[in-house]
N, C-alpha and C. Protein backbone atom coordinates (compact mmCIF):
# COMPACT_ATOMS: atom_id res chain seq x y z
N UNK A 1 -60.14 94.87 -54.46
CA UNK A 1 -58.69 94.87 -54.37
C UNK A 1 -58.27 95.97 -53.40
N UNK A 2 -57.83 95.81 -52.76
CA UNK A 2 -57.16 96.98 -51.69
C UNK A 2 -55.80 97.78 -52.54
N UNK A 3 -56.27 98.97 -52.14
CA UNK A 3 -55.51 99.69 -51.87
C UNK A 3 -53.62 99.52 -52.63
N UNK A 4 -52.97 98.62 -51.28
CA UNK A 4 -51.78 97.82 -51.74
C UNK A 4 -51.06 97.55 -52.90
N UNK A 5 -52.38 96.65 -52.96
CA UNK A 5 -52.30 95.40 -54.35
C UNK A 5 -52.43 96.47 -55.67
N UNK A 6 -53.34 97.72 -55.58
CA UNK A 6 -53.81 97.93 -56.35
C UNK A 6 -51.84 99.09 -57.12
N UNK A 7 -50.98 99.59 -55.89
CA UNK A 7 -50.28 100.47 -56.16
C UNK A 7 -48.76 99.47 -56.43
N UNK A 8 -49.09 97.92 -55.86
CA UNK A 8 -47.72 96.88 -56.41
C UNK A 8 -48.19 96.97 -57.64
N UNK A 9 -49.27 96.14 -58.24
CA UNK A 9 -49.56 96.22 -59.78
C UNK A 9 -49.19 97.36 -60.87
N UNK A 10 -49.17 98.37 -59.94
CA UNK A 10 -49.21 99.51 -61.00
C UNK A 10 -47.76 99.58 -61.02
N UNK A 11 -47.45 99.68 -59.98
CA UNK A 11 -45.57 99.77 -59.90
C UNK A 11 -44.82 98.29 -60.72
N UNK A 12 -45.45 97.13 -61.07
CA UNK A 12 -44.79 96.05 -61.40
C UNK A 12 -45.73 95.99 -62.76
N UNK A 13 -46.16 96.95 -63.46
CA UNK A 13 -46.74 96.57 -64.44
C UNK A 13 -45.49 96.70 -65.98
N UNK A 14 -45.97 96.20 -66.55
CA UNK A 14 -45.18 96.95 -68.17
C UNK A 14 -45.18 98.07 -68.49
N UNK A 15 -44.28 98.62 -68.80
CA UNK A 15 -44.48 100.16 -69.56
C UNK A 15 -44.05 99.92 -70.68
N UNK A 16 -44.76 100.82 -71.59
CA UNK A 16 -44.27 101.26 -72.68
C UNK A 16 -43.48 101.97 -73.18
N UNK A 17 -42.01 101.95 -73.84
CA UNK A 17 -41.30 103.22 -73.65
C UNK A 17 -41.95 104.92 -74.79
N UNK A 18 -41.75 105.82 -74.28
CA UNK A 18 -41.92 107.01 -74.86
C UNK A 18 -41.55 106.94 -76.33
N UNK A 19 -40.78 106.57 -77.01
CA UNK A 19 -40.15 106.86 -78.06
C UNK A 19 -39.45 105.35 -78.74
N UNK A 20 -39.54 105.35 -79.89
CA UNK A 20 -39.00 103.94 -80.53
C UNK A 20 -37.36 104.43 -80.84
N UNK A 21 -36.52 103.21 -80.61
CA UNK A 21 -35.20 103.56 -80.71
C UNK A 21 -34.59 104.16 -81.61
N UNK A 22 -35.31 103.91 -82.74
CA UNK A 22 -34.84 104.44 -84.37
C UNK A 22 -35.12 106.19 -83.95
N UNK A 23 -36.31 106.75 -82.86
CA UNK A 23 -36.26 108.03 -83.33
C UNK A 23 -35.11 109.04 -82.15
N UNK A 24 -34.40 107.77 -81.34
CA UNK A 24 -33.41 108.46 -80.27
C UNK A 24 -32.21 109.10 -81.56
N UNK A 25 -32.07 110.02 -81.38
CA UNK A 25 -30.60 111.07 -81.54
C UNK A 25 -29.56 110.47 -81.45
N UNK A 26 -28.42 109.36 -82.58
CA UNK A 26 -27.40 109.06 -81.70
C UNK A 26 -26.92 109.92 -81.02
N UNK A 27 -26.29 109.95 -79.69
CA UNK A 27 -25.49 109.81 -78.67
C UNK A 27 -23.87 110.68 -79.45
N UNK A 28 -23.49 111.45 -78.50
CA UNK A 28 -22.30 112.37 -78.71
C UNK A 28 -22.13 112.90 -80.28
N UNK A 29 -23.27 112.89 -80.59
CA UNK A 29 -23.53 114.51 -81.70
C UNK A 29 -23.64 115.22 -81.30
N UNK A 30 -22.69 116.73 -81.73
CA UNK A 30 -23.40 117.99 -81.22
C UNK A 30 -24.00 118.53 -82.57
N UNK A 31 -24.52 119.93 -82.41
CA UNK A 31 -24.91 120.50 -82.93
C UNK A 31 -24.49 121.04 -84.20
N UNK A 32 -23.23 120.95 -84.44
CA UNK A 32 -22.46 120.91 -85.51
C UNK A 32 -22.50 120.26 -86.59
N UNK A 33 -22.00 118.97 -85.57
CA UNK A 33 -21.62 117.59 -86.20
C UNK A 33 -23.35 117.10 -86.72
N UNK A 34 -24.31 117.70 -86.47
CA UNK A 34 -25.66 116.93 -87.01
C UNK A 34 -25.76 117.78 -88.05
N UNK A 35 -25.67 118.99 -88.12
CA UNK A 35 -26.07 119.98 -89.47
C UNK A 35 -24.65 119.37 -90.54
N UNK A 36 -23.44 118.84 -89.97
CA UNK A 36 -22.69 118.57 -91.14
C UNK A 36 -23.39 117.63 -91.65
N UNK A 37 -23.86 116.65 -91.46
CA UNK A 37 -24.48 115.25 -91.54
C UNK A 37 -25.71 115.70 -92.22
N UNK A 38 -26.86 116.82 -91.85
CA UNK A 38 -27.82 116.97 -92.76
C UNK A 38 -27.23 117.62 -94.48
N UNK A 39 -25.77 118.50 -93.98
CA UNK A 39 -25.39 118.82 -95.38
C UNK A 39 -25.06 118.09 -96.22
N UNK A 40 -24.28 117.22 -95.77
CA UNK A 40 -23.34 115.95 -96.37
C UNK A 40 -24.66 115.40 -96.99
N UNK A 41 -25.93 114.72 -96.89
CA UNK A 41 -27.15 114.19 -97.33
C UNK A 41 -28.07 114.60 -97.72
N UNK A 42 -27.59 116.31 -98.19
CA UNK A 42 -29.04 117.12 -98.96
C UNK A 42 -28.17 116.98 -100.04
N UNK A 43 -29.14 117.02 -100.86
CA UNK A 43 -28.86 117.01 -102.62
C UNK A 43 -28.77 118.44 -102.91
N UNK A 44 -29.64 119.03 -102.17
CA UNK A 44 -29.17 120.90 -102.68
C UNK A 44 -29.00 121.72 -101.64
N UNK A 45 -28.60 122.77 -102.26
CA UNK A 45 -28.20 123.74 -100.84
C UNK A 45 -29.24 124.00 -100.21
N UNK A 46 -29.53 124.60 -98.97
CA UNK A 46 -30.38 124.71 -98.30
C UNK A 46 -30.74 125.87 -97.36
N UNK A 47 -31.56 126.69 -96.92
CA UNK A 47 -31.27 127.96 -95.68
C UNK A 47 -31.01 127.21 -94.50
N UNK A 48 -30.85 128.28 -93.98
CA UNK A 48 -30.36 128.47 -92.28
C UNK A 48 -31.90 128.17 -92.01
N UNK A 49 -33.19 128.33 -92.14
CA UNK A 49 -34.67 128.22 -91.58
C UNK A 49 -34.93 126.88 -92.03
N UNK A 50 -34.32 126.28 -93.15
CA UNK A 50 -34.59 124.25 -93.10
C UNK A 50 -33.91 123.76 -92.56
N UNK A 51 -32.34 123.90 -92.16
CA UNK A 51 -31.44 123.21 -91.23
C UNK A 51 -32.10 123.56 -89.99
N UNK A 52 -32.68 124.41 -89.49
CA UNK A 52 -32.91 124.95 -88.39
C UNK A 52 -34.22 124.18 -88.00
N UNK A 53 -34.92 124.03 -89.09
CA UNK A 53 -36.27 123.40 -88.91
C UNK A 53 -36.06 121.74 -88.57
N UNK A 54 -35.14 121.27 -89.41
CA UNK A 54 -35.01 119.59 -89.19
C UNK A 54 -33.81 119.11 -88.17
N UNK A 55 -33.64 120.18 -86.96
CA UNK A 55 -32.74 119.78 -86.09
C UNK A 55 -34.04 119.44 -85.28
N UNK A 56 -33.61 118.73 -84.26
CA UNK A 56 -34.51 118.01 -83.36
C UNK A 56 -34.91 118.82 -82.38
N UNK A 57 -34.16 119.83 -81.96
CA UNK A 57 -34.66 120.97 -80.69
C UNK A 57 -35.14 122.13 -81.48
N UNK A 58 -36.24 122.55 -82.84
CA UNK A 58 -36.56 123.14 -83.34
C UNK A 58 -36.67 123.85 -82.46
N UNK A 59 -37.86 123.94 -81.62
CA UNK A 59 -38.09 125.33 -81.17
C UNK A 59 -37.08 126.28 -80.63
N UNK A 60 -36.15 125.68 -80.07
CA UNK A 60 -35.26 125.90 -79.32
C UNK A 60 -34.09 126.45 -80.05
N UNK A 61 -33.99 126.00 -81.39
CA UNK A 61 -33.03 126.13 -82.06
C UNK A 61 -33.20 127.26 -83.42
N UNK A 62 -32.85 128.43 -83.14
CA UNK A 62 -33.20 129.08 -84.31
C UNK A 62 -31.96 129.20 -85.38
N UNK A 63 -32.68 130.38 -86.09
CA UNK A 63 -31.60 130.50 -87.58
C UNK A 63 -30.35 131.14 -87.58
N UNK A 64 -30.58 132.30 -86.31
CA UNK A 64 -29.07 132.66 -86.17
C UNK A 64 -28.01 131.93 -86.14
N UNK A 65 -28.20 130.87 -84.92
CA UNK A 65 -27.41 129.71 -84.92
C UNK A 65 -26.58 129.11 -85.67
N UNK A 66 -27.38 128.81 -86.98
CA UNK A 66 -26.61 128.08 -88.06
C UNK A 66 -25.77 128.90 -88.55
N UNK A 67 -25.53 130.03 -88.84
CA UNK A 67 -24.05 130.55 -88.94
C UNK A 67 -23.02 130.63 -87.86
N UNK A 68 -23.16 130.78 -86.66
CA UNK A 68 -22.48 130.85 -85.97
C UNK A 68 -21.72 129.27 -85.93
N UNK A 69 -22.87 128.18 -85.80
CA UNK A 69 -22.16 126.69 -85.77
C UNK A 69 -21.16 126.34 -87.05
N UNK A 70 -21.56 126.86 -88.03
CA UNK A 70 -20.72 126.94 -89.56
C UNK A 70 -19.92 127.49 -89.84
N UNK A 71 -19.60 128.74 -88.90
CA UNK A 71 -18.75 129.97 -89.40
C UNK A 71 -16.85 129.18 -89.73
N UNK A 72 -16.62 128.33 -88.77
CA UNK A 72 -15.34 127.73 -89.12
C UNK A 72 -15.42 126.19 -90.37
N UNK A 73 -16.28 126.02 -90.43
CA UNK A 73 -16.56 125.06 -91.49
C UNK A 73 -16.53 126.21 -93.20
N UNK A 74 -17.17 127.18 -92.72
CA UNK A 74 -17.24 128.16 -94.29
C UNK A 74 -15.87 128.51 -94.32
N UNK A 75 -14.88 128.84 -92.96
CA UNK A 75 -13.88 129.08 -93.47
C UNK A 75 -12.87 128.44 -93.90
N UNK A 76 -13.03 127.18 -93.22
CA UNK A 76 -11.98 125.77 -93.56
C UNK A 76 -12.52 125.35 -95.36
N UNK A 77 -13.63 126.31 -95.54
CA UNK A 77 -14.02 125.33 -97.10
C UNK A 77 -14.96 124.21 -96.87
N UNK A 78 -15.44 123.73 -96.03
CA UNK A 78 -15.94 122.22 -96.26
C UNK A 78 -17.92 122.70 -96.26
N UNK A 79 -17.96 123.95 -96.24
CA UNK A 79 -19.33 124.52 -96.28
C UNK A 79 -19.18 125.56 -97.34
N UNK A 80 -20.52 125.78 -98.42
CA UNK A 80 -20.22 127.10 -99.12
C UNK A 80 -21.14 127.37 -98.87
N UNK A 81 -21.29 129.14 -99.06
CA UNK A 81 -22.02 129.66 -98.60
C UNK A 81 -22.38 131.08 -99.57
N UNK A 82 -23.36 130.53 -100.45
CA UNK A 82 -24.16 131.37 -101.70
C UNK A 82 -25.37 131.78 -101.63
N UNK A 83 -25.56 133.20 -102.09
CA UNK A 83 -27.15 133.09 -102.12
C UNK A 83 -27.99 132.88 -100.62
N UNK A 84 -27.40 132.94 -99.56
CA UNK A 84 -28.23 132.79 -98.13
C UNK A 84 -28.59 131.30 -98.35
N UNK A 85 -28.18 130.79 -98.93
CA UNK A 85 -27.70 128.80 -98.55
C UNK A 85 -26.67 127.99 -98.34
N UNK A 86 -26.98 127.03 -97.88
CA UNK A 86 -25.45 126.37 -97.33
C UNK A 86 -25.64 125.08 -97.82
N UNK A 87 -24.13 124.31 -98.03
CA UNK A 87 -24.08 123.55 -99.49
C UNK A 87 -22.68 122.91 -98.55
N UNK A 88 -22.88 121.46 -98.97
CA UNK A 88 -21.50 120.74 -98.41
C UNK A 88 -20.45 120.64 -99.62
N UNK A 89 -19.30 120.92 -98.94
CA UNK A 89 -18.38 120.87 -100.66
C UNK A 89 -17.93 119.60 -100.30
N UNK A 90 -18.53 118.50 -101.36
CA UNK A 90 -17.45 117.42 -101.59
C UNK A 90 -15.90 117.13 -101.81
N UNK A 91 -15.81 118.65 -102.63
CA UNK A 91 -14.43 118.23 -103.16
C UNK A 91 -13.62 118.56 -102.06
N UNK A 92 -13.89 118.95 -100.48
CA UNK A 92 -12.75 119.62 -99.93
C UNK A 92 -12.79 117.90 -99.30
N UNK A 93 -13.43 116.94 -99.56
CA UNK A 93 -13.19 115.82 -98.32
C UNK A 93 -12.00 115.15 -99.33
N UNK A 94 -12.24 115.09 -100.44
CA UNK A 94 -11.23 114.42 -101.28
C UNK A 94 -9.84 115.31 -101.24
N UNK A 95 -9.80 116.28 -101.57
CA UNK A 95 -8.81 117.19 -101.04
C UNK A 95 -7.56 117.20 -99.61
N UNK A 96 -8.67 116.73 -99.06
CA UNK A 96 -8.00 116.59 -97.18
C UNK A 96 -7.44 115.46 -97.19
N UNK A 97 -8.22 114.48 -98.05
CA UNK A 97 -7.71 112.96 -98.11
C UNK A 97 -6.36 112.97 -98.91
N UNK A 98 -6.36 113.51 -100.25
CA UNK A 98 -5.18 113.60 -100.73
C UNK A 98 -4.12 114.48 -99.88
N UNK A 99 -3.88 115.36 -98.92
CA UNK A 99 -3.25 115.87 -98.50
C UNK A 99 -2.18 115.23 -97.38
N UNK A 100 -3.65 113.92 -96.73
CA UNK A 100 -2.60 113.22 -95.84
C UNK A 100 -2.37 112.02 -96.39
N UNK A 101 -2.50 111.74 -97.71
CA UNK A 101 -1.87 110.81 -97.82
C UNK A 101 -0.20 111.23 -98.67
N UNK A 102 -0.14 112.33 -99.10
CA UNK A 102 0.90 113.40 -99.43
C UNK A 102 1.93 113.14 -97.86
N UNK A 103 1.41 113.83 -96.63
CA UNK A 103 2.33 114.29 -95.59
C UNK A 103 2.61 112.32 -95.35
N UNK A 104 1.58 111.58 -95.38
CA UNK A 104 2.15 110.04 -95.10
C UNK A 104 3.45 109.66 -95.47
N UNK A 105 3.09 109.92 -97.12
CA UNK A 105 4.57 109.60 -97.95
C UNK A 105 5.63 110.42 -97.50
N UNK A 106 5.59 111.59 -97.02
CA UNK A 106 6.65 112.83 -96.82
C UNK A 106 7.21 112.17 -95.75
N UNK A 107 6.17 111.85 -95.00
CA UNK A 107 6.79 110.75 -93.24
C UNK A 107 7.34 109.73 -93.62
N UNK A 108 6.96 108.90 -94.01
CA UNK A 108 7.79 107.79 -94.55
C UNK A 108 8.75 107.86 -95.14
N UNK A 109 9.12 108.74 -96.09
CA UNK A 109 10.55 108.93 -96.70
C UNK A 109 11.29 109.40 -96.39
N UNK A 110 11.14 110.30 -95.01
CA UNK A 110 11.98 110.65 -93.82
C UNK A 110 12.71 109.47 -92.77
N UNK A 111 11.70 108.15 -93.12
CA UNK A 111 12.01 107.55 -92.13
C UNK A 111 11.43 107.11 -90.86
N UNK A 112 9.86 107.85 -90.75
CA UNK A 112 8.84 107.67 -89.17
C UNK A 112 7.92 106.59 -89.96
N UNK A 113 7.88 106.29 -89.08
CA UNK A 113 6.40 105.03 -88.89
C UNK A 113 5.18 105.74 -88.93
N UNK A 114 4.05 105.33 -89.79
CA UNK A 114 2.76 106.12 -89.58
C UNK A 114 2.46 104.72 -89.16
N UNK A 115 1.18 104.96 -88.39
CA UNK A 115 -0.16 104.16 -88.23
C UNK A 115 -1.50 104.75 -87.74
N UNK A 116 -1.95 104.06 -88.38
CA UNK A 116 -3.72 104.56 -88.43
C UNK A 116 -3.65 105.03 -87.12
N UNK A 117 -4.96 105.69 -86.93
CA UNK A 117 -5.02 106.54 -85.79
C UNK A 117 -6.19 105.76 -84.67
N UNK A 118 -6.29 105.52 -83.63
CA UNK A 118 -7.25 104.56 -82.99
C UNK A 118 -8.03 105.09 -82.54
């Protein structure tokens, strides 16, 4: 086989991709938004060195980090923070929910139109 033939074949062959789709990262998570998502789905609280460990850029990603990415989540409430672990508070999502559905009614009985948000 010459040469040619031998570098079309290789260029027109199949590849295999690197990685199966299930293990791609969705798309426009940051770093935040994935540790809320590991909190929201741990059953117990957890350190800053296991969140840190089951982010995908481990090495890259150390423990300092996780307070700094949390620090406005601990203060808004929707993170607690005991004991050097971090813990998703359920009750602040029900909380937030009752709140706008409170300012809804307050809008409406003023007279404005709400609609969902798109």
């Amino acid at each position: 086989m010459n040469p040619f033939a031998q570098i079309a074949a290789t260029l027109t062959a199949h590849t295999v991709p690197a990685w199966n789709a299930s293990e791609v990262k969705p798309q426009g998570l940051s770093r935040t938004e994935t540790i809320r998502q590991l909190l929201k789905s741990a059953s117990r609280p957890v350190s800053a060195a296991e969140i840190a460990f089951d982010m995908d850029e481990f090495p890259n990603f150390g423990t300092h980090l996780v307070w700094l990415l949390l620090k406005y989540d601990i203060q808004k409430g929707r993170v607690l923070f005991q004991d050097g672990k971090y813990r998703w508070n359920h009750a602040y999502d029900t909380a937030e929910a009752e709140a706008i559905r409170a300012a809804v009614k307050l809008l409406k009985n003023h007279g404005y139109k709400v609609k969902e948000p798109s």
